[in-house]
C-alpha atoms as a PDB file:
ATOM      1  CA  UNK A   1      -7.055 -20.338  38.037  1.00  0.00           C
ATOM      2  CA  UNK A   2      -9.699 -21.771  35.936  1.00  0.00           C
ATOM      3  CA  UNK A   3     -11.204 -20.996  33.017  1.00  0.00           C
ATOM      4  CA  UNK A   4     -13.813 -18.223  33.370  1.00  0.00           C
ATOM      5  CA  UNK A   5     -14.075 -17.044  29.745  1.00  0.00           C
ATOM      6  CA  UNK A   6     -17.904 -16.530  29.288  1.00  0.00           C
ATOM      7  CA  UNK A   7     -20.566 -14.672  28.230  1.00  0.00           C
ATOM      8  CA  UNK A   8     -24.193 -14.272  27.962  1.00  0.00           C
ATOM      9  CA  UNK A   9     -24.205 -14.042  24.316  1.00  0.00           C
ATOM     10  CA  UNK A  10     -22.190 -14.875  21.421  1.00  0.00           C
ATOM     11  CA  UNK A  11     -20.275 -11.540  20.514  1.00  0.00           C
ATOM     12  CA  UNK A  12     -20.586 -10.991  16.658  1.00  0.00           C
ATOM     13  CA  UNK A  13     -19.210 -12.756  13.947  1.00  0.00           C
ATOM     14  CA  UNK A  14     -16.029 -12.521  15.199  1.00  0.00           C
ATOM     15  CA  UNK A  15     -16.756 -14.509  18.090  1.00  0.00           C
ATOM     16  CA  UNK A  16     -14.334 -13.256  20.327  1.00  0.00           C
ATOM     17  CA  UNK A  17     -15.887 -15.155  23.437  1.00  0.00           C
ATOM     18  CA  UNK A  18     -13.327 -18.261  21.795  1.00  0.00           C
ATOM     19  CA  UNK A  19     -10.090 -16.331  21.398  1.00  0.00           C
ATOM     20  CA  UNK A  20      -9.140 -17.100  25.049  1.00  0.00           C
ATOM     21  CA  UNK A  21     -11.160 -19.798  26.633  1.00  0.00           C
ATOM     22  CA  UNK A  22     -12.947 -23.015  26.550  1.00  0.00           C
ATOM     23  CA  UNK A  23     -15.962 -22.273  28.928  1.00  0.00           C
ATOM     24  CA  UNK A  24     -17.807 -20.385  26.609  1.00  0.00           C
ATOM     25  CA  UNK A  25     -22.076 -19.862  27.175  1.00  0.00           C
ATOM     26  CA  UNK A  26     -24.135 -22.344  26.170  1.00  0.00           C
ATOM     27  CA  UNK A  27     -24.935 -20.547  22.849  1.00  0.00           C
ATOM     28  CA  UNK A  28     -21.392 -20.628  22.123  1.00  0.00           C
ATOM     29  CA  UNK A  29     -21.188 -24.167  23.213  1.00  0.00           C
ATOM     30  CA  UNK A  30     -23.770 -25.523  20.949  1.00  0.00           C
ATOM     31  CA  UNK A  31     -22.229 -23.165  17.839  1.00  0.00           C
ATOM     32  CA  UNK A  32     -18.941 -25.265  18.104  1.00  0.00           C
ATOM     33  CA  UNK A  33     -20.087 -28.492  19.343  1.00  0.00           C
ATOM     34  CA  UNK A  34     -19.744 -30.038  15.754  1.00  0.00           C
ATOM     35  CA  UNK A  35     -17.333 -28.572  12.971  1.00  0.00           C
ATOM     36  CA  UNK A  36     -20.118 -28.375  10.440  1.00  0.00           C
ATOM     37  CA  UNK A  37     -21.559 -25.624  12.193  1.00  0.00           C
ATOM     38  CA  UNK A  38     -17.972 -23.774  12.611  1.00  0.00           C
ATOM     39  CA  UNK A  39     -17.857 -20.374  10.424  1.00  0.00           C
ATOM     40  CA  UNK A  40     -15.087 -22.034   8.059  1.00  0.00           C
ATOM     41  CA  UNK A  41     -14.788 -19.257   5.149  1.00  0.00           C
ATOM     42  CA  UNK A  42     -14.119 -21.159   2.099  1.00  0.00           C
ATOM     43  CA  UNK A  43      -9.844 -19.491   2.048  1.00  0.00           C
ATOM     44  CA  UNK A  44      -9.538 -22.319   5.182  1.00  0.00           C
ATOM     45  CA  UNK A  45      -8.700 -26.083   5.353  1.00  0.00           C
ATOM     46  CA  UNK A  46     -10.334 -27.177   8.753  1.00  0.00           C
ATOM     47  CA  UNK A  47      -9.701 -30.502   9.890  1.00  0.00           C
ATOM     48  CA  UNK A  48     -10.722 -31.815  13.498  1.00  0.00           C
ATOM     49  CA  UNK A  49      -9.941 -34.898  15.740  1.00  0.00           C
ATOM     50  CA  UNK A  50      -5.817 -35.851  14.540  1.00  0.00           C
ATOM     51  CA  UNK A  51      -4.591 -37.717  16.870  1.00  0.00           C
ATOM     52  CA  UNK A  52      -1.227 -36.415  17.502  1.00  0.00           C
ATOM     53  CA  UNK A  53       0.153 -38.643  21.022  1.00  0.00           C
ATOM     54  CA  UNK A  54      -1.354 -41.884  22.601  1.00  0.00           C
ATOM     55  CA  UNK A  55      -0.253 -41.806  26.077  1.00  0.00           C
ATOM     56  CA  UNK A  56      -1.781 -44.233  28.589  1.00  0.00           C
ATOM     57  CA  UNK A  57      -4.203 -45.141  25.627  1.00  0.00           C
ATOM     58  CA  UNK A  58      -5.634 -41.626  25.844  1.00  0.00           C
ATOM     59  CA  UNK A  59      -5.307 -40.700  22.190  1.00  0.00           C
ATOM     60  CA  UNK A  60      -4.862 -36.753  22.299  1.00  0.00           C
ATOM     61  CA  UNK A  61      -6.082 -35.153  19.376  1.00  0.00           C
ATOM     62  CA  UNK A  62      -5.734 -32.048  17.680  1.00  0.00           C
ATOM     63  CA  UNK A  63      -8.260 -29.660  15.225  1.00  0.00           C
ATOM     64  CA  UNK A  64      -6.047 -27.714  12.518  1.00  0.00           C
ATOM     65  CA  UNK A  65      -6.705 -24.959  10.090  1.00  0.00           C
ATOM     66  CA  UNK A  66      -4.889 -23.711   7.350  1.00  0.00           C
ATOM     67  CA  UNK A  67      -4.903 -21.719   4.598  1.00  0.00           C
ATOM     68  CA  UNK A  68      -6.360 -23.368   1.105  1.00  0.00           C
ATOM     69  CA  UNK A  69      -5.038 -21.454  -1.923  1.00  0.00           C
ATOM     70  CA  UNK A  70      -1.269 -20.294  -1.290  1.00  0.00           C
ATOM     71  CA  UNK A  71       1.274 -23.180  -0.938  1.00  0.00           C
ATOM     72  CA  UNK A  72       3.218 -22.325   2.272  1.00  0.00           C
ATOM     73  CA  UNK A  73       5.125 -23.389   4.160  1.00  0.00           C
ATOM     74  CA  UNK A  74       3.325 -21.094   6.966  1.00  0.00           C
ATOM     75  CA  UNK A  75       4.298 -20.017  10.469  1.00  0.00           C
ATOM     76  CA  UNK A  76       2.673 -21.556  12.829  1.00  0.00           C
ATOM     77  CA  UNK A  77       0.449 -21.604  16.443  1.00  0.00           C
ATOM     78  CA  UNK A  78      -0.675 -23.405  18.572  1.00  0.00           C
ATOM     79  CA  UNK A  79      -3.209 -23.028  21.026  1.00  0.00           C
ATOM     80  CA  UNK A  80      -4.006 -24.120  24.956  1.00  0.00           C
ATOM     81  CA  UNK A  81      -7.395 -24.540  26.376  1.00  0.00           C
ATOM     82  CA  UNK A  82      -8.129 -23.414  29.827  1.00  0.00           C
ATOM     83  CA  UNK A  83      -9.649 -25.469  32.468  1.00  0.00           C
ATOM     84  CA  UNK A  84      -7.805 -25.010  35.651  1.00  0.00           C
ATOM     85  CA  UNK A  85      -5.753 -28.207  34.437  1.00  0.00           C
ATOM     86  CA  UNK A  86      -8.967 -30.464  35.174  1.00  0.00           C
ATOM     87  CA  UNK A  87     -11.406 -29.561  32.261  1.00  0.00           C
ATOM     88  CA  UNK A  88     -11.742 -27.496  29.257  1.00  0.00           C
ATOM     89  CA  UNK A  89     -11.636 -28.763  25.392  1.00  0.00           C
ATOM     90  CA  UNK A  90      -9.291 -28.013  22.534  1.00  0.00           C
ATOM     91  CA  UNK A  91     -12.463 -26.449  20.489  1.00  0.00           C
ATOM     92  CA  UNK A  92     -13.104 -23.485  22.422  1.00  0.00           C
ATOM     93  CA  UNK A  93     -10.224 -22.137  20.366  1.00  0.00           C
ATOM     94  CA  UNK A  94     -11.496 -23.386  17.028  1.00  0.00           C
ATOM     95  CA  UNK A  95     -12.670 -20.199  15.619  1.00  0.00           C
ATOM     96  CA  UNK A  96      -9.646 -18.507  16.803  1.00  0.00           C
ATOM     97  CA  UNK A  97      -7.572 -21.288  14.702  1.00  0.00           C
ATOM     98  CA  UNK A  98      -9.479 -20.467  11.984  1.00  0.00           C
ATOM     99  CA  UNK A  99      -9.256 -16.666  11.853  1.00  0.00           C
ATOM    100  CA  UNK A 100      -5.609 -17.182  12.220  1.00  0.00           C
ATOM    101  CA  UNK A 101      -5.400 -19.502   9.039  1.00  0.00           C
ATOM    102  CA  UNK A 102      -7.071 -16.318   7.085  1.00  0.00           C
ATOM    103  CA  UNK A 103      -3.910 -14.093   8.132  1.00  0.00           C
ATOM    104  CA  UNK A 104      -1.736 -16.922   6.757  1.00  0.00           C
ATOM    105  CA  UNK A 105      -1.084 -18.901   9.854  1.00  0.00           C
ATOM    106  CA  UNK A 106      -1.390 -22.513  10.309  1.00  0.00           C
ATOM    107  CA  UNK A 107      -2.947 -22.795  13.941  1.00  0.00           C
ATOM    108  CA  UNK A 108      -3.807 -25.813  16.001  1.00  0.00           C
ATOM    109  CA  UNK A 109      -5.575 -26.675  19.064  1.00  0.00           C
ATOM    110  CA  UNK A 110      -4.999 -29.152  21.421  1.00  0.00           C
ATOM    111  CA  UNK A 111      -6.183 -31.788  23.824  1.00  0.00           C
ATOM    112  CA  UNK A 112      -4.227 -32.786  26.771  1.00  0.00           C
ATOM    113  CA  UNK A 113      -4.417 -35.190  29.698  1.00  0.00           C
ATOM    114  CA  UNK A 114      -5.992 -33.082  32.852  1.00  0.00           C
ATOM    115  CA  UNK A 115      -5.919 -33.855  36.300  1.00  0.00           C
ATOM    116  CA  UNK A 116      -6.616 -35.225  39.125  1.00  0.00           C
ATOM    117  CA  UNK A 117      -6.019 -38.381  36.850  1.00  0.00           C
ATOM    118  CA  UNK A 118      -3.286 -37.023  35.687  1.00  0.00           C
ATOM    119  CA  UNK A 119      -1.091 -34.691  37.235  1.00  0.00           C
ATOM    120  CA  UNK A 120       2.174 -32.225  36.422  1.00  0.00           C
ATOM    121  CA  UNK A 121       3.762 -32.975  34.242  1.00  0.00           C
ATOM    122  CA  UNK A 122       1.812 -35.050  32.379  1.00  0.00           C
ATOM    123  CA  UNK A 123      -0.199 -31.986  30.566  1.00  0.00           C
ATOM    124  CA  UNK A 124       3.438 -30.860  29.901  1.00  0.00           C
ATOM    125  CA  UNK A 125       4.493 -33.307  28.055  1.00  0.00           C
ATOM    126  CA  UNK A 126       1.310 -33.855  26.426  1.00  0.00           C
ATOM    127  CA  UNK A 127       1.932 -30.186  24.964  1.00  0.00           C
ATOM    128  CA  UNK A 128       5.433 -30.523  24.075  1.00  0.00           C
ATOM    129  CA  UNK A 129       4.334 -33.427  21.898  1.00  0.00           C
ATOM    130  CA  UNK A 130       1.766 -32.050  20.075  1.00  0.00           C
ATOM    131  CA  UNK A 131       4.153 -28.887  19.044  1.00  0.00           C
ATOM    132  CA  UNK A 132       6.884 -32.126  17.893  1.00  0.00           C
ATOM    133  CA  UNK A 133       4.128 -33.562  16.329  1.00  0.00           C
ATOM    134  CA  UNK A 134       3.476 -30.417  14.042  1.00  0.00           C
ATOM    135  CA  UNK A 135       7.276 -30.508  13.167  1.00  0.00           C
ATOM    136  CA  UNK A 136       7.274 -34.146  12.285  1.00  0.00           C
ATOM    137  CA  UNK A 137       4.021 -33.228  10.005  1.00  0.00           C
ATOM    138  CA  UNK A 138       5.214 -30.038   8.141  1.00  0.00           C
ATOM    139  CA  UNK A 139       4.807 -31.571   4.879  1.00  0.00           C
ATOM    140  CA  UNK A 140       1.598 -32.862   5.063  1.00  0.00           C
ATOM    141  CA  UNK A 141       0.229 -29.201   6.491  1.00  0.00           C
ATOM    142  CA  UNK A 142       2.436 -26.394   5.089  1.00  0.00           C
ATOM    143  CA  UNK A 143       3.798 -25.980   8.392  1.00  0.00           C
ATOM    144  CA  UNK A 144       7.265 -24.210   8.548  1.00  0.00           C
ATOM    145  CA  UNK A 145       9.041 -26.479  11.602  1.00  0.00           C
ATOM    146  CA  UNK A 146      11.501 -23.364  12.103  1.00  0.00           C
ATOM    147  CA  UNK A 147       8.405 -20.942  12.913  1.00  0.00           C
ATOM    148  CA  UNK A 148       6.098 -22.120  15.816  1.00  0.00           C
ATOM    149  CA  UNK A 149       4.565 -19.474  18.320  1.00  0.00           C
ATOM    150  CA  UNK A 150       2.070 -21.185  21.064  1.00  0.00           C
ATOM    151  CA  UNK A 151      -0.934 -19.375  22.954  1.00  0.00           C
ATOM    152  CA  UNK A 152      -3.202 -20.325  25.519  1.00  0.00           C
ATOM    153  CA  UNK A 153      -5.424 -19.033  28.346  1.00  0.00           C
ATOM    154  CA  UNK A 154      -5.466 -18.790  31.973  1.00  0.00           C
ATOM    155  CA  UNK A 155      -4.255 -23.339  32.310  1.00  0.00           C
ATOM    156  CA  UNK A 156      -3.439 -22.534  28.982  1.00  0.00           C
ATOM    157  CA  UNK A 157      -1.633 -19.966  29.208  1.00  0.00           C
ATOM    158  CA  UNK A 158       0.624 -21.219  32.271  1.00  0.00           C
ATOM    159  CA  UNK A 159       1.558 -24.565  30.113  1.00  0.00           C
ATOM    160  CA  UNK A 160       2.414 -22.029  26.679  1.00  0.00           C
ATOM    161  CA  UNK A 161       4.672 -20.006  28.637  1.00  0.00           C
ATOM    162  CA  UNK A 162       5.990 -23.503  30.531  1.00  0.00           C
ATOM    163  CA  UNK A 163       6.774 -24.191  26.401  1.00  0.00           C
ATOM    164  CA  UNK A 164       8.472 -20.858  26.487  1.00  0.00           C
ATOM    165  CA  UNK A 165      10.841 -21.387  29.035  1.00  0.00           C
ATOM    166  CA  UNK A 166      11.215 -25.204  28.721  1.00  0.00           C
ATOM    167  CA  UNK A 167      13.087 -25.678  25.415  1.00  0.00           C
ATOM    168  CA  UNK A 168      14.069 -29.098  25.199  1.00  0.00           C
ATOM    169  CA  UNK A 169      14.534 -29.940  28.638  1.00  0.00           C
ATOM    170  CA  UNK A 170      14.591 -33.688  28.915  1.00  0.00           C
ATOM    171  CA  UNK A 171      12.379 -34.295  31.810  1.00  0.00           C
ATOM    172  CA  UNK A 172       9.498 -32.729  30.582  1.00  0.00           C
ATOM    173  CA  UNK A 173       9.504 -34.193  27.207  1.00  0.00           C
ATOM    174  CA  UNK A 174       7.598 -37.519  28.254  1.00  0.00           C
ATOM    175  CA  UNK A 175       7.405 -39.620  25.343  1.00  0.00           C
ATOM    176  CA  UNK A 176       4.820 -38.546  23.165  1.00  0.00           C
ATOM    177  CA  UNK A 177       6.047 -39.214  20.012  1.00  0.00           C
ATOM    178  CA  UNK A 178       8.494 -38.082  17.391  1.00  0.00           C
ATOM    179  CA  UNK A 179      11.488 -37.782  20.122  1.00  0.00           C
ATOM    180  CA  UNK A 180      13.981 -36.555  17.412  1.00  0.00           C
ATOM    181  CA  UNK A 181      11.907 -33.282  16.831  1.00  0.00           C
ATOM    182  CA  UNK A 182      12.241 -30.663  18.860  1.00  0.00           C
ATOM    183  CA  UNK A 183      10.168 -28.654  21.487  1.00  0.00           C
ATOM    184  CA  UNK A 184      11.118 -25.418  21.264  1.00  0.00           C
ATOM    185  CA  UNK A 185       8.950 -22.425  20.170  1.00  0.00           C
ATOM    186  CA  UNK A 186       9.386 -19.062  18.506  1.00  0.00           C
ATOM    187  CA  UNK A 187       7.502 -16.850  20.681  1.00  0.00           C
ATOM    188  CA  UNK A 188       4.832 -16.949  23.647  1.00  0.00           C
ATOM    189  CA  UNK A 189       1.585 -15.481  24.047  1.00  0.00           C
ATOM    190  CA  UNK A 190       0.111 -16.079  27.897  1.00  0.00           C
ATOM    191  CA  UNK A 191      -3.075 -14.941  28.675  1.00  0.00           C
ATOM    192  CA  UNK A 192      -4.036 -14.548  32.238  1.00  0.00           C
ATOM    193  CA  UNK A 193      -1.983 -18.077  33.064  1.00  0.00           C
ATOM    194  CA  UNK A 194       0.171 -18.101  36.235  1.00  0.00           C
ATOM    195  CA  UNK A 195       3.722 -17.870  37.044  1.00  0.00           C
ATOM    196  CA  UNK A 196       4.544 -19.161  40.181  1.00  0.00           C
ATOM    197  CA  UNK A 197       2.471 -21.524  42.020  1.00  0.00           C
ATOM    198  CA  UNK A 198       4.114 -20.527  45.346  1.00  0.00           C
ATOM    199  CA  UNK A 199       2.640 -17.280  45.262  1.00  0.00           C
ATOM    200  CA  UNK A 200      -0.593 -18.536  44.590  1.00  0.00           C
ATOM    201  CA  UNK A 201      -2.572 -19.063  47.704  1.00  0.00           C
ATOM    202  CA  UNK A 202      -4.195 -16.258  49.491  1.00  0.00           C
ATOM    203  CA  UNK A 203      -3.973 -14.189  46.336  1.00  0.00           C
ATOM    204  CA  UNK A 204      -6.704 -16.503  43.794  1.00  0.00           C
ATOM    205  CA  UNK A 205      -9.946 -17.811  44.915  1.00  0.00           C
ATOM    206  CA  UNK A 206      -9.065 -21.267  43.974  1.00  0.00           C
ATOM    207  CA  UNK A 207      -5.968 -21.956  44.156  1.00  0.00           C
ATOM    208  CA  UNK A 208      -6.544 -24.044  47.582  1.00  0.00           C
ATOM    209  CA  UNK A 209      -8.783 -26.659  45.299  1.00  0.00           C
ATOM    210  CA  UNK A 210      -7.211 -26.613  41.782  1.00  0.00           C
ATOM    211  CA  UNK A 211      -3.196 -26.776  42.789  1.00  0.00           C
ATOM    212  CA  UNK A 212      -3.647 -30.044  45.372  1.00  0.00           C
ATOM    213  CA  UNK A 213      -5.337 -32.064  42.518  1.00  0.00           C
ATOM    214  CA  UNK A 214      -2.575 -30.967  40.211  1.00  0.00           C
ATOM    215  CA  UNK A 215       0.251 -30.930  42.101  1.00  0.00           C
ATOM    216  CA  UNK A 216      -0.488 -33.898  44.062  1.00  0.00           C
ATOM    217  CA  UNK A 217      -0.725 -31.528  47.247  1.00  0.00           C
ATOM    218  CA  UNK A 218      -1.033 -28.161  48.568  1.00  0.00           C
ATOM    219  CA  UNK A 219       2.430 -26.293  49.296  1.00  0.00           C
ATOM    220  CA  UNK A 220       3.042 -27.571  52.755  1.00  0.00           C
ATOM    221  CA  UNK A 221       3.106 -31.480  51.204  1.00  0.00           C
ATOM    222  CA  UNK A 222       4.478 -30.553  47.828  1.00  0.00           C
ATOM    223  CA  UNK A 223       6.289 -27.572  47.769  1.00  0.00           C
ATOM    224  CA  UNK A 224       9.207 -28.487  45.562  1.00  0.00           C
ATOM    225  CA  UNK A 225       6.083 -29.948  42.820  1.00  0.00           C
ATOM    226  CA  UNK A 226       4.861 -26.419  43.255  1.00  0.00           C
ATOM    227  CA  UNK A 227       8.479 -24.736  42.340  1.00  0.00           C
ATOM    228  CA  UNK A 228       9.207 -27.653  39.448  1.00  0.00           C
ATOM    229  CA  UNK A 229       5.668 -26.460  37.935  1.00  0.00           C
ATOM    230  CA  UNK A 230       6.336 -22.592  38.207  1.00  0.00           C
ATOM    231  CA  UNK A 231       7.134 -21.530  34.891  1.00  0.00           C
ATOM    232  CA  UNK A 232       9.089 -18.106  37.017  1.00  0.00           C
ATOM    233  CA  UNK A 233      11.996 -20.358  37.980  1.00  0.00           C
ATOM    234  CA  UNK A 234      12.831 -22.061  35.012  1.00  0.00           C
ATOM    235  CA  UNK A 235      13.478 -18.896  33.017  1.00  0.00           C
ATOM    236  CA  UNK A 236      16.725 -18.315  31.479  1.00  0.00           C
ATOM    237  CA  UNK A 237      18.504 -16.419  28.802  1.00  0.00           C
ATOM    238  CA  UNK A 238      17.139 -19.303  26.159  1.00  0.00           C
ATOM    239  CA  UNK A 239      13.482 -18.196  26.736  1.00  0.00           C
ATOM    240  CA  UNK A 240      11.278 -17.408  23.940  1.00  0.00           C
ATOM    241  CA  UNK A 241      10.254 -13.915  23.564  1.00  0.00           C
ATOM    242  CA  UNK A 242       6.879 -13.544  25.468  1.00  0.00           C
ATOM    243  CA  UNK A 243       3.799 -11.204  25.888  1.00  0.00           C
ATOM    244  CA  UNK A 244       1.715 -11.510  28.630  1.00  0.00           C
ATOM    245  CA  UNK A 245      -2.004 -10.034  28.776  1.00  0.00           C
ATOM    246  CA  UNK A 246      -3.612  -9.472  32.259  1.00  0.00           C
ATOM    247  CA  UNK A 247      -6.324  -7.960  34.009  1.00  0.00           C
ATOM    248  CA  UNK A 248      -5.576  -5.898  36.988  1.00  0.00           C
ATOM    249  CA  UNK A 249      -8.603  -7.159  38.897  1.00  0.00           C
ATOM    250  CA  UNK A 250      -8.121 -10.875  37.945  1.00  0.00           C
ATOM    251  CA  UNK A 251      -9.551 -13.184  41.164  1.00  0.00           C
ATOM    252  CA  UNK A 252      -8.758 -16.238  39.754  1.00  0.00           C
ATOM    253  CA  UNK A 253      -4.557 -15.606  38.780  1.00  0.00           C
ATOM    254  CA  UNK A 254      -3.585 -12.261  39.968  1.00  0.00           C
ATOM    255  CA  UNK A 255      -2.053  -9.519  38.160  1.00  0.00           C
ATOM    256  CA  UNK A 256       1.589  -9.360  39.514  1.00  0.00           C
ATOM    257  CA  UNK A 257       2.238 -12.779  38.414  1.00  0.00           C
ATOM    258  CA  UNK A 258       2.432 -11.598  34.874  1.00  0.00           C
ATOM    259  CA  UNK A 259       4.435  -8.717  36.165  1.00  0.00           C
ATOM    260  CA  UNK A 260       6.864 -11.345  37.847  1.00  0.00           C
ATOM    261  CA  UNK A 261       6.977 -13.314  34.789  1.00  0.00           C
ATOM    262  CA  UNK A 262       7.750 -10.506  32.253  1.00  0.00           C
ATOM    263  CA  UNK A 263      10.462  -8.996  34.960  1.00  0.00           C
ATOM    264  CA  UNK A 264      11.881 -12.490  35.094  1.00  0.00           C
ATOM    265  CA  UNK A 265      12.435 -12.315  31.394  1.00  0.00           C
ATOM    266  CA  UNK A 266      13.821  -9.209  30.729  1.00  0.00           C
ATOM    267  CA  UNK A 267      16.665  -9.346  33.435  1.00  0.00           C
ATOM    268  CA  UNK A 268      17.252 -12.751  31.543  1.00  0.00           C
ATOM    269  CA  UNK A 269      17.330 -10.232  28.105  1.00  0.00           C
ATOM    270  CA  UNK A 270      14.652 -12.284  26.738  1.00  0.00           C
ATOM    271  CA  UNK A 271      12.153  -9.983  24.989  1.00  0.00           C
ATOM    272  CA  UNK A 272       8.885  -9.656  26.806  1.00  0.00           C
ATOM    273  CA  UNK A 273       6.078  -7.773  27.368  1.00  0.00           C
ATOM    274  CA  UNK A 274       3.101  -7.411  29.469  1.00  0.00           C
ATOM    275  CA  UNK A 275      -0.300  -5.934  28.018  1.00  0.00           C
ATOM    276  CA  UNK A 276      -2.222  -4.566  31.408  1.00  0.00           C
ATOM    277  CA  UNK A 277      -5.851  -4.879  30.729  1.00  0.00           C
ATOM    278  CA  UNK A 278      -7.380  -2.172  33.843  1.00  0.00           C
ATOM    279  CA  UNK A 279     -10.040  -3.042  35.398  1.00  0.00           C
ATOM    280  CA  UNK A 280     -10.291  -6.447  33.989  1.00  0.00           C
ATOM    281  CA  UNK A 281     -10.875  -9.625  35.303  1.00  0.00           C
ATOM    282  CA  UNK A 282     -10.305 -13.479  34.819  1.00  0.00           C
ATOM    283  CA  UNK A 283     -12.735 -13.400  31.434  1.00  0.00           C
ATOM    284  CA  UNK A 284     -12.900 -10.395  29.398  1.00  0.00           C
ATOM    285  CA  UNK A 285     -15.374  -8.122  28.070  1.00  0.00           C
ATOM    286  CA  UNK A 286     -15.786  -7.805  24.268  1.00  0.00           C
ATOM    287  CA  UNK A 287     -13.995  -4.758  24.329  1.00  0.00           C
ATOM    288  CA  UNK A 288     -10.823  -6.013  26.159  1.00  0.00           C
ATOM    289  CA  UNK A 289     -11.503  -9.171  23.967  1.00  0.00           C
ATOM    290  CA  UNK A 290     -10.601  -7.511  21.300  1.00  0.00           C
ATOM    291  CA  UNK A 291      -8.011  -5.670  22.024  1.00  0.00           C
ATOM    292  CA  UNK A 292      -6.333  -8.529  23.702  1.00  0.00           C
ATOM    293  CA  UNK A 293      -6.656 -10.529  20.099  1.00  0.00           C
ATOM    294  CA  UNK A 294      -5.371  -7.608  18.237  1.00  0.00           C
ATOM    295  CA  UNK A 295      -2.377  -7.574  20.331  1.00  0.00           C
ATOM    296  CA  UNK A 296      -2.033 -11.192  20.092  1.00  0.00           C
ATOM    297  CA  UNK A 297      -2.069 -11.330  16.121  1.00  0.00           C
ATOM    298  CA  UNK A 298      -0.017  -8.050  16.259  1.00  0.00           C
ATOM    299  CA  UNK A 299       3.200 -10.114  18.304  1.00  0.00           C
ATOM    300  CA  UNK A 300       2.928 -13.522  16.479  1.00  0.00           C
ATOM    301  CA  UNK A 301       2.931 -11.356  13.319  1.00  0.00           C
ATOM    302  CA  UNK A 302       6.008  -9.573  14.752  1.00  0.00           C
ATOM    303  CA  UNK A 303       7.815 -12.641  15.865  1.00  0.00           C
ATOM    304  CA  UNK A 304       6.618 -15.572  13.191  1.00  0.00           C
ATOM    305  CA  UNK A 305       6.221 -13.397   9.754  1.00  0.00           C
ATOM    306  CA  UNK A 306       9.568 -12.022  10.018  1.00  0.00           C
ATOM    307  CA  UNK A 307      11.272 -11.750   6.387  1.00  0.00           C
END
């Protein structure tokens, strides 16, 4: 279940090593390691390190792009690191953030408290409050409150399709900030993230050391954490519409568990679909890179730039 997005080279001037992960080569790592070197075309605002919660004195942050000449308001994204909900950083996604500001989006991506230290739901609600912080801030960055789609990979992608299913459910809002804004988003893009932690074991090669140290045990001590954390059984007709992309020979987060979560969904009549990568694993090859971005861009434009 972690993060294994990475390459032995940076792949072009697209970059699109960053669309879905934070554990990037150490090229990549040293390209994004400060936002001066960032490819920031001169159509984008990039900003980096707003703190959007401070919970346990932790003071999340968030990087933001937008676009610079049109006035907006603009739908908006936000994106989840990987990390197997112990590591990973909100800038593997900055070039993504910023490609998606040139097709008109405002896109963010965000820190958020990982375990052991802290354990579900803390990431939760550390999520939830960075997509109420981007309501309670639409003025200040062109951000259109009543069009928010969220993205993230493999971690990522399990806590943007817990967003998805989630919609202002009081126990996982925490207590973030701005508690009069609301949670909910648009439309979900997962990427490789699980669905049901139950199912986990025997099928991912670390799911026996990642789950304990976020669940607080494996499923014989915490079983009901396990269920609470599963995005699959919190589904319900007031999901957002979803799209799941997945490698059929993923060892990390296997394959059916975006086929259980798009199933889920669509006997709910919640619009969903699933984008089968064959032959791919955890971290894709620039070919199923791109496709998987094009794909991405092609359902956030569907769901976020409708007239």
């Amino acid at each position: 279940m972690r993060s294994v997005f990475s390459f032995a080279r940076l792949i072009g001037a697209l970059a699109l090593v960053l669309l879905f992960g934070d554990q990037v080569s150490s090229a990549a790592r040293a390209q994004t390691a400060k936002a001066g070197q960032l490819q920031v075309p001169d159509s984008v605002v990039f900003e980096a390190g707003i703190e959007y919660a401070n919970p346990d004195g932790q003071h999340l942050k968030l990087n933001l792009a937008r676009p610079k000449a049109r006035r907006g308001p603009f739908p908006t994204i936000l994106c989840i690191h990987g990390g197997g909900f112990r590591a990973g950083s909100r800038e593997g996604y900055d070039q993504l953030i910023i490609r998606l500001a040139e097709r008109g989006y405002v896109a963010a991506t965000a820190s958020y408290r990982l375990a052991p230290k802290y354990q579900f739901p803390a990431a939760v609600h550390d999520v939830k409050a960075a997509v109420r912080w981007l309501r309670a801030n639409a003025d200040t960055h062109r951000i259109d409150g009543s069009r928010i789609g969220v993205t993230g990979g493999s971690a990522g992608g399990h806590l943007a399709q817990f967003l998805g299913v989630t919609p202002d459910v009081p126990m996982f809002e925490g207590d973030g900030g701005n508690p009069t804004e609301s949670s909910k988003v648009s439309c979900v893009v997962n990427v490789v993230g699980p669905s049901d932690f139950t199912k986990s074991y025997g099928k991912s090669v670390d799911a026996a050391e990642v789950l304990p140290l976020f669940l607080g045990g494996d499923l014989e001590k915490a079983r009901h954490r396990h269920i609470l954390a599963s995005p699959l059984y919190w589904v319900t007709p007031a999901a957002s519409p979803t799209l799941c992309i997945h490698g059929t020979e993923d060892k990390y987060v296997a394959h059916e568990q975006a086929v259980w979560m798009v199933d889920k969904l669509k006997a709910s009549d919640v619009p969903a679909e699933l984008l089968t990568l064959e032959g791919a694993g955890h971290g894709f090859r620039p070919d199923e890179a791109k496709k998987a971005e094009a794909a991405l861009i092609a359902y956030f434009d569907k769901y976020l730039k409708m007239e």
